[in-house]
N, C-alpha and C. Protein backbone atom coordinates (compact mmCIF):
# COMPACT_ATOMS: atom_id res chain seq x y z
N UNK A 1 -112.05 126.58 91.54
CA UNK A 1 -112.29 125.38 92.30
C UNK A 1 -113.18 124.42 91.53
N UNK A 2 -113.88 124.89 91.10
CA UNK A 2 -115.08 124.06 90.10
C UNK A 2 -114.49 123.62 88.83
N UNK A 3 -113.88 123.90 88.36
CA UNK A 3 -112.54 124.20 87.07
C UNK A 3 -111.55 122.76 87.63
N UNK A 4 -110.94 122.81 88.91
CA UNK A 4 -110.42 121.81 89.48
C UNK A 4 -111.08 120.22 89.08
N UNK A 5 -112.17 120.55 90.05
CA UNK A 5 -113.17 119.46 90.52
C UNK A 5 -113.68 118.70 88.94
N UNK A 6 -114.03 119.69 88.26
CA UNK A 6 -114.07 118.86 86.96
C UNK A 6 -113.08 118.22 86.27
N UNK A 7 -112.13 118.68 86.59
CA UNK A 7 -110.95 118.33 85.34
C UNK A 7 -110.49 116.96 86.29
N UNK A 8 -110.70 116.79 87.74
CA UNK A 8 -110.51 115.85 88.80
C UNK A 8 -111.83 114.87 88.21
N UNK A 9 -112.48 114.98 87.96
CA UNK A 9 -114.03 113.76 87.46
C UNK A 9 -113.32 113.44 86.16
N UNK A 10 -113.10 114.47 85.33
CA UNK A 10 -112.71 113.79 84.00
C UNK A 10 -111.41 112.35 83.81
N UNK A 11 -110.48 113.38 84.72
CA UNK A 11 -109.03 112.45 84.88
C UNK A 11 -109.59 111.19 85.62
N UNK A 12 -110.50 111.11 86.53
CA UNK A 12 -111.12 109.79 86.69
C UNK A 12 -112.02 108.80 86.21
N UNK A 13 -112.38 109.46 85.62
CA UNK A 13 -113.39 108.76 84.47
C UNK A 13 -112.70 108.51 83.14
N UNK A 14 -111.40 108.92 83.15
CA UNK A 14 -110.84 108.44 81.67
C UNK A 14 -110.00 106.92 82.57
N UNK A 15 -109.22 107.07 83.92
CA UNK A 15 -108.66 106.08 84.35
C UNK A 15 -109.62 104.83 84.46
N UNK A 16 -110.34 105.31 84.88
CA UNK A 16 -111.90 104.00 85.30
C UNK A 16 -111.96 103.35 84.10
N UNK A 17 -112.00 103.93 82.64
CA UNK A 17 -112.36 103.18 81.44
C UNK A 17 -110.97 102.71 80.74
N UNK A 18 -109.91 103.39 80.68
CA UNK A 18 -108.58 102.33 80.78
C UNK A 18 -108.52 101.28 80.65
N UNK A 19 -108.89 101.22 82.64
CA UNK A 19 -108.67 100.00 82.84
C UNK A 19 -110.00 99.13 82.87
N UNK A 20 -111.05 99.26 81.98
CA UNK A 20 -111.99 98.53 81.84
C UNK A 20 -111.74 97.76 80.86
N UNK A 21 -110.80 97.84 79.94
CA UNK A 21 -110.88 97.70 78.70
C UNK A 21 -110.44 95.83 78.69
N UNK A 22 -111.41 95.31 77.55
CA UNK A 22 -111.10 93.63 78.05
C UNK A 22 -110.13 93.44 76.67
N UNK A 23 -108.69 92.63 76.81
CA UNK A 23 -107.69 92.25 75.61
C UNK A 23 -108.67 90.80 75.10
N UNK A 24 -107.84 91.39 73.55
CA UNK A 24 -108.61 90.83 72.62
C UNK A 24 -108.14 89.09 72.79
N UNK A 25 -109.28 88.00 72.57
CA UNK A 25 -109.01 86.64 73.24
C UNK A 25 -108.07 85.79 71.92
N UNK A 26 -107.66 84.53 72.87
CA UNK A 26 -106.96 84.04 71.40
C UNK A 26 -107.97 83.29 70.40
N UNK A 27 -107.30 82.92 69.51
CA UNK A 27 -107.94 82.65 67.87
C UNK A 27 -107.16 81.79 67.32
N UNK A 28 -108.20 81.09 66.59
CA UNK A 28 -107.53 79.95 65.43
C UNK A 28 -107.96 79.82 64.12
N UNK A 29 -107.67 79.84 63.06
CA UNK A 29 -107.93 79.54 61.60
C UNK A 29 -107.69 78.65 60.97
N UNK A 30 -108.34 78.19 59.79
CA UNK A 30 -107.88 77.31 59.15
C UNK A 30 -107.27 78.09 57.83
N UNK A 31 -105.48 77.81 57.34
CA UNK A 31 -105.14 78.50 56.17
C UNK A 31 -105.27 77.54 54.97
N UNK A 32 -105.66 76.50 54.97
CA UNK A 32 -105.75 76.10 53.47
C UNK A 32 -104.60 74.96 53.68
N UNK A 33 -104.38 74.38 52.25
CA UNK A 33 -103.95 73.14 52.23
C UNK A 33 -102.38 73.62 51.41
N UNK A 34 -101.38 72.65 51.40
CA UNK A 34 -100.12 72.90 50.88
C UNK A 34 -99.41 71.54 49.87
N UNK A 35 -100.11 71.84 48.70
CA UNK A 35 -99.34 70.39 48.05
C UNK A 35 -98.29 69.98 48.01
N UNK A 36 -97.26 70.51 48.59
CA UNK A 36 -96.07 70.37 48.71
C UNK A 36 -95.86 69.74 49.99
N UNK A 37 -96.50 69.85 51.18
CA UNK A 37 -96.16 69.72 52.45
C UNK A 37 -97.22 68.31 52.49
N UNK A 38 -96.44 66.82 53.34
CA UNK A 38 -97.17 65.95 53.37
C UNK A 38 -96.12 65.42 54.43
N UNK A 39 -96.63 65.99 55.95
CA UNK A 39 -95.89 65.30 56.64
C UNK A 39 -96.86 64.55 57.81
N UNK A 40 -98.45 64.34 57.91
CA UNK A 40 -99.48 64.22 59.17
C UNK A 40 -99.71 62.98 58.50
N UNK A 41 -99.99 61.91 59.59
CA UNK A 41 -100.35 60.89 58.59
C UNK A 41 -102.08 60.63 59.40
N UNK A 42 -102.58 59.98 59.53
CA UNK A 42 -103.79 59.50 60.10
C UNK A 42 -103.55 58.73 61.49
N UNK A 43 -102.12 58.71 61.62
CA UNK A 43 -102.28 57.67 62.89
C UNK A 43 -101.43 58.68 64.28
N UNK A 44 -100.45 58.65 65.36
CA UNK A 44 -99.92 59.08 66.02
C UNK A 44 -98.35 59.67 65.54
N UNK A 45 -98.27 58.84 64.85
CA UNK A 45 -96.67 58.85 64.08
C UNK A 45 -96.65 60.28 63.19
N UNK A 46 -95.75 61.23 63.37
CA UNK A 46 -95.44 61.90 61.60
C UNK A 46 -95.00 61.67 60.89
N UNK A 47 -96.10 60.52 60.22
CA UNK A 47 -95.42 60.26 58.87
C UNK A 47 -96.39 60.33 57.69
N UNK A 48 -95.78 60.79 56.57
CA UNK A 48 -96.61 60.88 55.54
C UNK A 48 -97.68 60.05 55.20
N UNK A 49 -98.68 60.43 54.76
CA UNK A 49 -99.91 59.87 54.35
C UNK A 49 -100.18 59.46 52.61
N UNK A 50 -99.58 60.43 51.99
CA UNK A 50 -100.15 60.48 50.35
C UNK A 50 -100.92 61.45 50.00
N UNK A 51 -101.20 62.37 51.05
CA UNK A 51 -102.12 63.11 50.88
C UNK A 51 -101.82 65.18 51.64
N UNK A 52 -102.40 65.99 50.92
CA UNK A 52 -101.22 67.40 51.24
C UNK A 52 -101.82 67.69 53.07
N UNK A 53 -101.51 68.22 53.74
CA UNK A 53 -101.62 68.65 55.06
C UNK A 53 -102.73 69.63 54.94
N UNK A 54 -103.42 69.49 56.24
CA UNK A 54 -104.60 70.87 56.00
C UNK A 54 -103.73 71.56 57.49
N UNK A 55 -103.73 73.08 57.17
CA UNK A 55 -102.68 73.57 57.87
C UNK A 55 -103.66 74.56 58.26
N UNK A 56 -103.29 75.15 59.76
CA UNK A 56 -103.86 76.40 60.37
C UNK A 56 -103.54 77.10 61.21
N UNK A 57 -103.43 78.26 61.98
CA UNK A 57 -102.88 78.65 62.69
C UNK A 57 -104.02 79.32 63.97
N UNK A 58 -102.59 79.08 65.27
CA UNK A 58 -103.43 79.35 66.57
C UNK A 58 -102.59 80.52 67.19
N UNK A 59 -103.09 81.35 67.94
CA UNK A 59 -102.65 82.90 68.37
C UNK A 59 -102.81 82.77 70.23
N UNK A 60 -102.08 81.99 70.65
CA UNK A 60 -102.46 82.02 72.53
C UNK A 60 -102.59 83.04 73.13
N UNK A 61 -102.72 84.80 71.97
CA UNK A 61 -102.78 85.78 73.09
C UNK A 61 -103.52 85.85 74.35
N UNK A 62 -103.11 86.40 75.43
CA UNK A 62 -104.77 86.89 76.70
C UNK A 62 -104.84 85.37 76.57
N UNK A 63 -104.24 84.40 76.70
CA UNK A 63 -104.89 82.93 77.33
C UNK A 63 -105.15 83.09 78.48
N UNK A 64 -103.79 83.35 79.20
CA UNK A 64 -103.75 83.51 81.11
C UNK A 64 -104.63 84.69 81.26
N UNK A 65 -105.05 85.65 80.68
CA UNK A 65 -106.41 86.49 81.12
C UNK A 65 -107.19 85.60 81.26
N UNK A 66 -107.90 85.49 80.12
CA UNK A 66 -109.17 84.71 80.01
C UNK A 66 -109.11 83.26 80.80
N UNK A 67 -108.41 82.91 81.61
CA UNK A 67 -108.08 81.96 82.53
C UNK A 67 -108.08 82.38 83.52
N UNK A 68 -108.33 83.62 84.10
CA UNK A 68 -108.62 84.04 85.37
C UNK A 68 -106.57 84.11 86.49
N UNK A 69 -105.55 84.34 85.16
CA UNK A 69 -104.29 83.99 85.85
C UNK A 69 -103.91 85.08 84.59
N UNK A 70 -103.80 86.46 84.49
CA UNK A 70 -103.29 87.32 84.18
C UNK A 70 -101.40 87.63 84.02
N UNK A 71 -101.11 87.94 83.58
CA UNK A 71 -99.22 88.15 83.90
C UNK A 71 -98.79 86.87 83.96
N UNK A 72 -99.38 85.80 83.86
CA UNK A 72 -98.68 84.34 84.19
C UNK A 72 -98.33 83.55 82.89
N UNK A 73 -97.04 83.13 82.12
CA UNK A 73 -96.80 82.30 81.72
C UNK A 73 -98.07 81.18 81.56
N UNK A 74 -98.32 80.49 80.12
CA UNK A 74 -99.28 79.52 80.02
C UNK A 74 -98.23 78.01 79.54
N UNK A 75 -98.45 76.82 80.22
CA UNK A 75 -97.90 75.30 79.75
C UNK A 75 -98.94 74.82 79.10
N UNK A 76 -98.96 74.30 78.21
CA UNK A 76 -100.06 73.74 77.55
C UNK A 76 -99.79 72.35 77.87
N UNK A 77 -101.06 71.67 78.48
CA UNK A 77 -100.67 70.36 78.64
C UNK A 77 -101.06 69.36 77.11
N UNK A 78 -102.50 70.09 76.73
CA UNK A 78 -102.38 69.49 75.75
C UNK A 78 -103.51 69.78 74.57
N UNK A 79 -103.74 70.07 73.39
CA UNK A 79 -104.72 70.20 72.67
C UNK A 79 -104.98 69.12 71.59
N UNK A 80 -106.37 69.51 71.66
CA UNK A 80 -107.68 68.33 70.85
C UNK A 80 -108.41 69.60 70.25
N UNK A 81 -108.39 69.58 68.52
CA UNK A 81 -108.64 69.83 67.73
C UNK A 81 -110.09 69.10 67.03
N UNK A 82 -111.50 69.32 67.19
CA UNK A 82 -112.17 68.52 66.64
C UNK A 82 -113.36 69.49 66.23
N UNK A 83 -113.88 68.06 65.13
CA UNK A 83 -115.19 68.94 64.38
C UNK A 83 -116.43 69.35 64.93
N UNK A 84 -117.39 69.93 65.12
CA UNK A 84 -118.54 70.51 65.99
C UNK A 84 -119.90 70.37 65.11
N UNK A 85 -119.61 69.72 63.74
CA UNK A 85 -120.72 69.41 63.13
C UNK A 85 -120.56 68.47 62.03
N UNK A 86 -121.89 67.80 61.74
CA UNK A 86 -121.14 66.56 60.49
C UNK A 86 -120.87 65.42 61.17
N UNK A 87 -119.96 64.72 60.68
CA UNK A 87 -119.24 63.82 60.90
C UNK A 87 -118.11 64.04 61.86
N UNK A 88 -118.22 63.32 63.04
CA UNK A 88 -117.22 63.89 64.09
C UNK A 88 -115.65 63.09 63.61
N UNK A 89 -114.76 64.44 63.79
CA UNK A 89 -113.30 63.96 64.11
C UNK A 89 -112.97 64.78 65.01
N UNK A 90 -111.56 63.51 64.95
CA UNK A 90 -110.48 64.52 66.22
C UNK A 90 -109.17 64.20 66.13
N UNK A 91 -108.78 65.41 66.26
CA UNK A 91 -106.91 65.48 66.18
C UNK A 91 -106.53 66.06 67.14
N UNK A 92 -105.35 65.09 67.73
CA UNK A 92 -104.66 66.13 68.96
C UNK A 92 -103.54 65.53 69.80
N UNK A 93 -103.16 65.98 70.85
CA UNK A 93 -101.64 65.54 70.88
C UNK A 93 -101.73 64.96 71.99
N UNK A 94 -102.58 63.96 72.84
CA UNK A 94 -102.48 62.99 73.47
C UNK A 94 -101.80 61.78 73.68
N UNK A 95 -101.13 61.58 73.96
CA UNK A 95 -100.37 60.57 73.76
C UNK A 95 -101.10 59.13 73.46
N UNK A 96 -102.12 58.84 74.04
CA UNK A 96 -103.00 57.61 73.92
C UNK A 96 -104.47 58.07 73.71
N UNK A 97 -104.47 59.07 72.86
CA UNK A 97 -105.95 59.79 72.05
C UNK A 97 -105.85 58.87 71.67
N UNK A 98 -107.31 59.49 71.30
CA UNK A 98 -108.69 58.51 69.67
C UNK A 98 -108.15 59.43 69.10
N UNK A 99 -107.88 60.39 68.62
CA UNK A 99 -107.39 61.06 67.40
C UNK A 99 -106.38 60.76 66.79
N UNK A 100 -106.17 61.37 65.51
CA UNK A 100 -104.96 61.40 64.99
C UNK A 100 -104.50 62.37 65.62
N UNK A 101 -102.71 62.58 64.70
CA UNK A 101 -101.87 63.45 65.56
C UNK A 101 -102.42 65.46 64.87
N UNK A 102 -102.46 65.96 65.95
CA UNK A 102 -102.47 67.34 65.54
C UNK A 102 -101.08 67.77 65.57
N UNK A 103 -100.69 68.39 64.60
CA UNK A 103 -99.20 68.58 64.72
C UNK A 103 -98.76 70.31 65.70
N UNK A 104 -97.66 70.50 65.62
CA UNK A 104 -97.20 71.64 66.70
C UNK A 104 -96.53 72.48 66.20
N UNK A 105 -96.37 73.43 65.88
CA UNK A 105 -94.62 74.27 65.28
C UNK A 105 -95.14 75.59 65.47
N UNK A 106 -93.87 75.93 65.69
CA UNK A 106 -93.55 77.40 65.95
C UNK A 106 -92.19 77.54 65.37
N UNK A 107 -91.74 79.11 64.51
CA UNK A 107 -91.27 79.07 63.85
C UNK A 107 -90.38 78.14 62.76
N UNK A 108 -91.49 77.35 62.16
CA UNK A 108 -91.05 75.79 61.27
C UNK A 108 -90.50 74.74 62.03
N UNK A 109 -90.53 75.32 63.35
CA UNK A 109 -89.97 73.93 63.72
C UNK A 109 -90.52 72.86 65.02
N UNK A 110 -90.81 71.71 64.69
CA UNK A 110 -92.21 70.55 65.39
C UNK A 110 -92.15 70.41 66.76
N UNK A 111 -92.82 70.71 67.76
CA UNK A 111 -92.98 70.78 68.74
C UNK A 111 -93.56 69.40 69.79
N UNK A 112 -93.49 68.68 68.81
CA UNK A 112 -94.61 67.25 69.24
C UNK A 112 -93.14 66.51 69.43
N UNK A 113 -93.83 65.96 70.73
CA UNK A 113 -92.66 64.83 70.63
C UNK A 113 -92.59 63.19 70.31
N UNK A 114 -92.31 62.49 70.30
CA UNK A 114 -91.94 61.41 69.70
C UNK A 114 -93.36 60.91 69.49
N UNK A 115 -94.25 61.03 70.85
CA UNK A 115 -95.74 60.07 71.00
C UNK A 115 -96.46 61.02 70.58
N UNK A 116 -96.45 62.81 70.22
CA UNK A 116 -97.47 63.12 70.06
C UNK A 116 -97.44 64.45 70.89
N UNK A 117 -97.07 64.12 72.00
CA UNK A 117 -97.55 64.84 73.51
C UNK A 117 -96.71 66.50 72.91
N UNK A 118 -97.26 67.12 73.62
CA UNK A 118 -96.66 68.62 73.45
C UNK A 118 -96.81 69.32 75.41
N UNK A 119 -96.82 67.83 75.95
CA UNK A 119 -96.79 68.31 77.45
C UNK A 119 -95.97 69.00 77.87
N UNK A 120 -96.13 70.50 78.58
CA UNK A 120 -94.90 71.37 79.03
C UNK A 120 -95.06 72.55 78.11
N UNK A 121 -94.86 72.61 76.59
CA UNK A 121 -95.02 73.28 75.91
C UNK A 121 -95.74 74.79 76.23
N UNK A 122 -94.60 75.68 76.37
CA UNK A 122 -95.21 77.22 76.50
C UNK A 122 -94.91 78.30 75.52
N UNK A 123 -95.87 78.53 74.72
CA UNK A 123 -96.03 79.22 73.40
C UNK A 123 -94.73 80.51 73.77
N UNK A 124 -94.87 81.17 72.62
CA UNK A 124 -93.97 82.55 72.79
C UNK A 124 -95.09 83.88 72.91
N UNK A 125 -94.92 84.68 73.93
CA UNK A 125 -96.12 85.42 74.05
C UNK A 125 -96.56 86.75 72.62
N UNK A 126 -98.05 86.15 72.29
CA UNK A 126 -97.98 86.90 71.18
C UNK A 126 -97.61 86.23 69.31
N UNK A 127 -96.97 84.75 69.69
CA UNK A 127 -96.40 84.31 68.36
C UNK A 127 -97.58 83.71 68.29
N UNK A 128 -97.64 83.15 66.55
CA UNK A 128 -98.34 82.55 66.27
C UNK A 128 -97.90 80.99 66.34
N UNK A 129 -98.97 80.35 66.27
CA UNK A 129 -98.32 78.48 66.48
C UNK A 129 -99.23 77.87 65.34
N UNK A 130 -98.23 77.32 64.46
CA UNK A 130 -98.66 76.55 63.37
C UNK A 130 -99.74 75.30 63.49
N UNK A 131 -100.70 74.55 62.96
CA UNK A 131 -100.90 73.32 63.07
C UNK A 131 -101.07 72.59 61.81
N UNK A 132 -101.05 71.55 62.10
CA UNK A 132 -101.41 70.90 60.93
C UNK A 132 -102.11 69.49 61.01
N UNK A 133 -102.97 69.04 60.03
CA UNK A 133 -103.50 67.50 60.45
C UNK A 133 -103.25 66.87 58.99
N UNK A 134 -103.35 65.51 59.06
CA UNK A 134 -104.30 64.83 58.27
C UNK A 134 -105.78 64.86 57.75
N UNK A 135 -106.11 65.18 56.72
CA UNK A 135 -107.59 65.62 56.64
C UNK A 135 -107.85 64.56 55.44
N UNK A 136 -108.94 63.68 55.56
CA UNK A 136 -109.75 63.16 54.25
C UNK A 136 -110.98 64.02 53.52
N UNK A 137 -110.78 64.98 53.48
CA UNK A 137 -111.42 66.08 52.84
C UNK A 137 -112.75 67.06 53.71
N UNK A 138 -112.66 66.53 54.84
CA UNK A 138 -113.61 67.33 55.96
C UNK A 138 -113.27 68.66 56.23
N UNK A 139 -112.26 68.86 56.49
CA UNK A 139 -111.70 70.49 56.82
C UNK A 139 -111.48 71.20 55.64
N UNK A 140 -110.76 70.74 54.79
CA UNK A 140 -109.95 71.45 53.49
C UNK A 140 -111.09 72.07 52.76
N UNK A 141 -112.40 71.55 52.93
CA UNK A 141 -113.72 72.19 51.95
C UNK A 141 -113.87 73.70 52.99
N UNK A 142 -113.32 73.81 53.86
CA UNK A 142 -113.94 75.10 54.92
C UNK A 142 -115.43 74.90 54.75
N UNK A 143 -115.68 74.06 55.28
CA UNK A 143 -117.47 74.26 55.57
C UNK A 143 -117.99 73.50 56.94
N UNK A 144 -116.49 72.68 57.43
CA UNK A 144 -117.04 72.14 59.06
C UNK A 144 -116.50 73.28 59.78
N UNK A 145 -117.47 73.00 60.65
CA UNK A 145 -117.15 74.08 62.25
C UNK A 145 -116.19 73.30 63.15
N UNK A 146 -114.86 73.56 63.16
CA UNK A 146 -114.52 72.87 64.47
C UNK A 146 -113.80 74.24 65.48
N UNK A 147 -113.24 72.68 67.16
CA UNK A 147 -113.18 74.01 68.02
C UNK A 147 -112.08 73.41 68.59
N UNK A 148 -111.11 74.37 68.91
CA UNK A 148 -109.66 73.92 69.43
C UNK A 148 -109.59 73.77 71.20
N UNK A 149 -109.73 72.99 71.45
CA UNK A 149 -109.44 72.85 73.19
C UNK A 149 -108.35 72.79 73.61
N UNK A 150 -107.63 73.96 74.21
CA UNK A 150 -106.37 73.85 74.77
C UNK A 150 -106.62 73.91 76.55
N UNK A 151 -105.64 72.98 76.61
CA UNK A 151 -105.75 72.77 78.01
C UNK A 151 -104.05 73.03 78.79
N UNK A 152 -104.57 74.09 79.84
CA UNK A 152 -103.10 74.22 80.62
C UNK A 152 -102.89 73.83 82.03
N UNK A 153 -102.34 74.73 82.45
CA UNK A 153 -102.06 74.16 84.19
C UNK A 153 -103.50 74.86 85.04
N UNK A 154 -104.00 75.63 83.80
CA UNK A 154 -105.06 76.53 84.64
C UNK A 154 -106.38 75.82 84.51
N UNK A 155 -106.64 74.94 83.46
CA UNK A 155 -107.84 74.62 83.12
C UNK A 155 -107.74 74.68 81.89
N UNK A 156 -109.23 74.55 80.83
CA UNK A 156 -109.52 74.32 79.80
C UNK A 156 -110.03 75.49 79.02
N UNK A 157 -109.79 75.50 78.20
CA UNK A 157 -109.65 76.98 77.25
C UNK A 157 -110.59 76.84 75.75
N UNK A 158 -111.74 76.79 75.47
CA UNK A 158 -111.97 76.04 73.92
C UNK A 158 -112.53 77.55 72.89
N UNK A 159 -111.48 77.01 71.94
CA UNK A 159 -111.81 78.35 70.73
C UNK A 159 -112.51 77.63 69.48
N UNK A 160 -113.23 78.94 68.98
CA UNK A 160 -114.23 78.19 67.86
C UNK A 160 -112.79 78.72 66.82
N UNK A 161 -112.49 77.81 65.78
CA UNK A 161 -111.84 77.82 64.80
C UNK A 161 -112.67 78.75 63.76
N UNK A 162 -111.80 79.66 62.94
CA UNK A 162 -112.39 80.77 61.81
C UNK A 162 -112.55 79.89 60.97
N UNK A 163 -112.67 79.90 60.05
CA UNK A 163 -112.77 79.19 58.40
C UNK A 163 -111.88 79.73 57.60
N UNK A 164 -111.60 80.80 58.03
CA UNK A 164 -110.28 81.57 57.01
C UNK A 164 -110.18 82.92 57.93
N UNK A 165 -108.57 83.60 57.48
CA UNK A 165 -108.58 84.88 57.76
C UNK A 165 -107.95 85.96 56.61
N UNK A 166 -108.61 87.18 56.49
CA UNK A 166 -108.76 87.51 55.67
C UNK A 166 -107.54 88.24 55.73
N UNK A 167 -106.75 88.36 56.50
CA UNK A 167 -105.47 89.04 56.85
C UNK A 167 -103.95 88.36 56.26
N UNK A 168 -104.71 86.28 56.37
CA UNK A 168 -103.57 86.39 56.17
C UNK A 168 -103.03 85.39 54.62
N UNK A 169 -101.66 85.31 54.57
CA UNK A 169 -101.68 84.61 53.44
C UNK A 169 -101.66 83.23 52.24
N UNK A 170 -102.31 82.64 51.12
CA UNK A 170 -101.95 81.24 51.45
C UNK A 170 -100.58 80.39 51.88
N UNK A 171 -100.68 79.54 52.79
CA UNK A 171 -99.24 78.95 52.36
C UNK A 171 -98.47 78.70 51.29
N UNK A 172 -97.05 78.61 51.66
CA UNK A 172 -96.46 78.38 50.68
C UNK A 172 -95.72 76.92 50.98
């Protein structure tokens, strides 16, 4: 009976910590620049600038956790990309932002539409989502802090951007 009763505490105390366990939140990086790729320009439009793209990537895992809306599909209404120290900028897909355009893609292909907007837009659960800006040399040094604000149907979501990840690889 005692033999029971324990092995009954254990099997509950392993379920209790299970489900304690908190999923890991989403993340953004900056991967470096691509001399080949020159499609962000400084204004709303994608159009080339003269200058290579500073490119990075965003991971929406556990958004709808960490939003207090679990199991639920996320719409992104819209993200603003900006710096947190220095000289302030901002990039992002507002249709009538102060920023320039932050660009959108998932598997290579642009998610922004004509003005910018990426309204509606619901990631693939688990994929990664490309970005890219225009940069006059603020980001590409990796030494500003910026922080990605994504905003959905649930509310506002803001991630501190990495500076690099060590996992992954430069563009090509």
């Amino acid at each position: 009976m005692l033999r029971a009763g324990l092995a009954f505490a254990v099997m509950l105390s392993l379920a209790t910590s299970a489900t304690a366990q908190v999923p890991p939140p989403p993340y953004a990086y900056v991967r470096g620049s691509d001399v080949g790729r020159d499609t962000v320009g400084t204004s709303k439009l994608q159009i080339p600038k003269g200058h290579p793209d500073v490119l990075l990537r965003a991971n929406f895992r556990n958004l709808g956790y960490y939003q207090g809306r679990p199991g639920w599909g996320i719409y992104i209404k819209y993200l603003i990309l900006r710096t947190k120290a220095g000289a302030y900028h901002q990039w992002d897909t507002l249709p009538n932002g102060q920023g320039s355009l932050l660009q959108v893609e998932v598997d290579g292909r642009k998610v922004n539409r004509f003005d910018g907007s990426v309204a509606g837009f619901s990631p693939p659960a688990d994929a990664t989502v490309d970005l890219a800006i225009a940069d006059d040399g603020t980001v590409a040094n990796r030494h500003t802090p910026l922080e990605l604000e994504v905003a959905t149907l649930n509310g506002v979501y803001k991630i501190d951007v990495a500076l690099y990840n060590i996992n992954d690889v430069k563009p090509q």
